[in-house]
N, C-alpha and C. Protein backbone atom coordinates (compact mmCIF):
# COMPACT_ATOMS: atom_id res chain seq x y z
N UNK A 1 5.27 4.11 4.38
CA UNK A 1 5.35 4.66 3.02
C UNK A 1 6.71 4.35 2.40
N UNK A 2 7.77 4.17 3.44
CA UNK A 2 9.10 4.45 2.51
C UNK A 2 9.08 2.69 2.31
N UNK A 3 8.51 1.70 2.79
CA UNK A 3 8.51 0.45 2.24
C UNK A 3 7.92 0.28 0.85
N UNK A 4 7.11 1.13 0.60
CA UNK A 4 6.18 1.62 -0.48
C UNK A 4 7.25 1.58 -1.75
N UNK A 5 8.14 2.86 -1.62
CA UNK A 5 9.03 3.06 -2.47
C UNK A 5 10.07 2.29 -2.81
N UNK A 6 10.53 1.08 -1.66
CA UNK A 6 11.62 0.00 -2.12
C UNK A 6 11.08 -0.98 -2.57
N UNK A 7 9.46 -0.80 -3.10
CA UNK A 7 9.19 -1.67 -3.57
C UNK A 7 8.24 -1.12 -5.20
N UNK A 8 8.86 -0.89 -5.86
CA UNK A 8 8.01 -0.51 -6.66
C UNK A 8 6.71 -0.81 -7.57
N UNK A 9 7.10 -2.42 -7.71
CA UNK A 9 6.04 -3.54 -7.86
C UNK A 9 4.88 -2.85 -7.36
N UNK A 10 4.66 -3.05 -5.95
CA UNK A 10 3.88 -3.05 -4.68
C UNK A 10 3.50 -1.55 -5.15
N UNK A 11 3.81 -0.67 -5.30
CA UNK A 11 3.66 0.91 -5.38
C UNK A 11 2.81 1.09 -6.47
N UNK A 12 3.28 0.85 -7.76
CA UNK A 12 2.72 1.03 -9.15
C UNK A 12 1.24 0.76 -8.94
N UNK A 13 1.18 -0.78 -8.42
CA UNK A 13 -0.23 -1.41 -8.35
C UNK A 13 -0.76 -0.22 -7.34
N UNK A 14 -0.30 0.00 -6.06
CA UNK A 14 -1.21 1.28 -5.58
C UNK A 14 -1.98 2.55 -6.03
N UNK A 15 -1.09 2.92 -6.95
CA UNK A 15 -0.95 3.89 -7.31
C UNK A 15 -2.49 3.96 -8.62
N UNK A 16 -2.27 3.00 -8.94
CA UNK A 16 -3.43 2.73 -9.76
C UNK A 16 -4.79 2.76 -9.06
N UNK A 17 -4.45 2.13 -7.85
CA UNK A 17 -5.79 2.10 -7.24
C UNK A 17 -6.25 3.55 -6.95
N UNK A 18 -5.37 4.40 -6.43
CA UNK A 18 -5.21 5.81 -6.14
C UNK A 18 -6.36 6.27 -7.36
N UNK A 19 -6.06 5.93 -8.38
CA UNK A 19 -6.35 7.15 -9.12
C UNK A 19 -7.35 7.22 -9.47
N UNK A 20 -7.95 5.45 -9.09
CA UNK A 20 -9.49 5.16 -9.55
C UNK A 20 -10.33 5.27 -8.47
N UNK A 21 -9.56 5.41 -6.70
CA UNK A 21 -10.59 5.87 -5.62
C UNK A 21 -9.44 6.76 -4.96
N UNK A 22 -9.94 7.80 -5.73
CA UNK A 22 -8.88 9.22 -4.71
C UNK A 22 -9.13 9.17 -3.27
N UNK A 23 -11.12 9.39 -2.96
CA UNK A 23 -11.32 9.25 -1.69
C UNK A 23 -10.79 8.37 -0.48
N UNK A 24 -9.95 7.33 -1.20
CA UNK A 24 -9.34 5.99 -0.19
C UNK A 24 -8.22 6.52 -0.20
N UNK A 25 -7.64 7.68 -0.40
CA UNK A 25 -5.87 7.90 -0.43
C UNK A 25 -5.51 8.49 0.59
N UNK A 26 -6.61 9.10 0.88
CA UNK A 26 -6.08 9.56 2.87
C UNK A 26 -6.40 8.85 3.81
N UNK A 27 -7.37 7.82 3.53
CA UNK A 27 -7.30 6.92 4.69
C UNK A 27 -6.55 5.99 4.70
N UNK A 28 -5.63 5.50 3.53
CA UNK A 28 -4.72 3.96 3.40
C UNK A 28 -3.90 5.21 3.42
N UNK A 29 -3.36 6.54 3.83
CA UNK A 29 -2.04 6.76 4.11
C UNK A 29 -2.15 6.69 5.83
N UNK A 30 -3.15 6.91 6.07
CA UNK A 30 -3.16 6.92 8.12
C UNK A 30 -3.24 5.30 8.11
N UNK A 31 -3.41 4.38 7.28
CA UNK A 31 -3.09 2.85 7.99
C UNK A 31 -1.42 2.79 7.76
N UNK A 32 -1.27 3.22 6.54
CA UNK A 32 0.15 2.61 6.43
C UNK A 32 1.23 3.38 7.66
N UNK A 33 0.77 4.23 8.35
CA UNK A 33 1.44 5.31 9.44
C UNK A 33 1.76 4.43 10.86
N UNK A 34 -0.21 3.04 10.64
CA UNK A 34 -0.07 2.21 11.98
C UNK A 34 0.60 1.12 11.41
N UNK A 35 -0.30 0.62 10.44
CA UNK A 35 0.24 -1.06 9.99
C UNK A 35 1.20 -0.90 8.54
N UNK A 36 2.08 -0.80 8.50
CA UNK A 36 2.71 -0.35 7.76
C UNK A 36 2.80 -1.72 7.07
N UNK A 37 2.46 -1.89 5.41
CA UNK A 37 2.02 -3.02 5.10
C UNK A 37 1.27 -4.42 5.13
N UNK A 38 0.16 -3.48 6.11
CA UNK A 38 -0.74 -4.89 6.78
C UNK A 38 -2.14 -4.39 6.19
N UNK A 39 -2.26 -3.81 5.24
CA UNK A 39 -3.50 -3.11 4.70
C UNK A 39 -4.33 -4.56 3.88
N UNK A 40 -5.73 -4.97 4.95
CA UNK A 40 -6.28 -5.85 4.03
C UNK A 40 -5.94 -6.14 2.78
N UNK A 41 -5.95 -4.80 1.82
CA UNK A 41 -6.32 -4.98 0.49
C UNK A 41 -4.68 -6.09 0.02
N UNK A 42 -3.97 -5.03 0.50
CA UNK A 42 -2.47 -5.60 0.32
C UNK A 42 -1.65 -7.09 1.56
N UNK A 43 -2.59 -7.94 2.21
CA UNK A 43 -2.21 -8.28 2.68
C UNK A 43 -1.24 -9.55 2.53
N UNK A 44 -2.00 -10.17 1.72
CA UNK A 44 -1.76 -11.38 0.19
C UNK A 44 -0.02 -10.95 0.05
N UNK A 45 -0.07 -9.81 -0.36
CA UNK A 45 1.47 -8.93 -1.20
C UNK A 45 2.47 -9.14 -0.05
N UNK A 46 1.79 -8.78 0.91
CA UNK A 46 2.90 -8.78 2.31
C UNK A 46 3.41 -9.76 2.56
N UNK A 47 2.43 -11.09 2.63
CA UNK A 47 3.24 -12.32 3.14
C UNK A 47 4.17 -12.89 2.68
N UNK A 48 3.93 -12.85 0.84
CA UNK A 48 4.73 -13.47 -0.44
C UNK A 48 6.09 -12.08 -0.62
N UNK A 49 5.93 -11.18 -0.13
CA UNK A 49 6.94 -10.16 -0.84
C UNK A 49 7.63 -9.76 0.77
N UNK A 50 9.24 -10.35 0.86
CA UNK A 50 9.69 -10.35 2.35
C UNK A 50 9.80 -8.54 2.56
N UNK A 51 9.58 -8.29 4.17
CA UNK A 51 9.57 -6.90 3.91
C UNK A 51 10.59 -6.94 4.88
């Protein structure tokens, strides 16, 4: 999560997704706990954006 926040780019776009599937907001917080930026959806973001 706190990679989340040094990136705000990366966050905003989440955040959007958040609001249009609430039900996905507790399960992409228990991935980001294992794979901390390896979330399919975001995986594209990870490779191009150095973490």
């Amino acid at each position: 999560m706190l990679k989340y926040i040094m990136f705000p780019g990366m966050l905003h776009c989440n955040m959007l997704k958040y609001l249009m599937f609430p039900g996905m907001l507790h399960c992409n917080m228990l991935k980001y706990i294992i794979f901390p930026g390896m979330l399919h959806c975001n995986m594209l973001k990870s490779m191009y954006a150095p973490l």
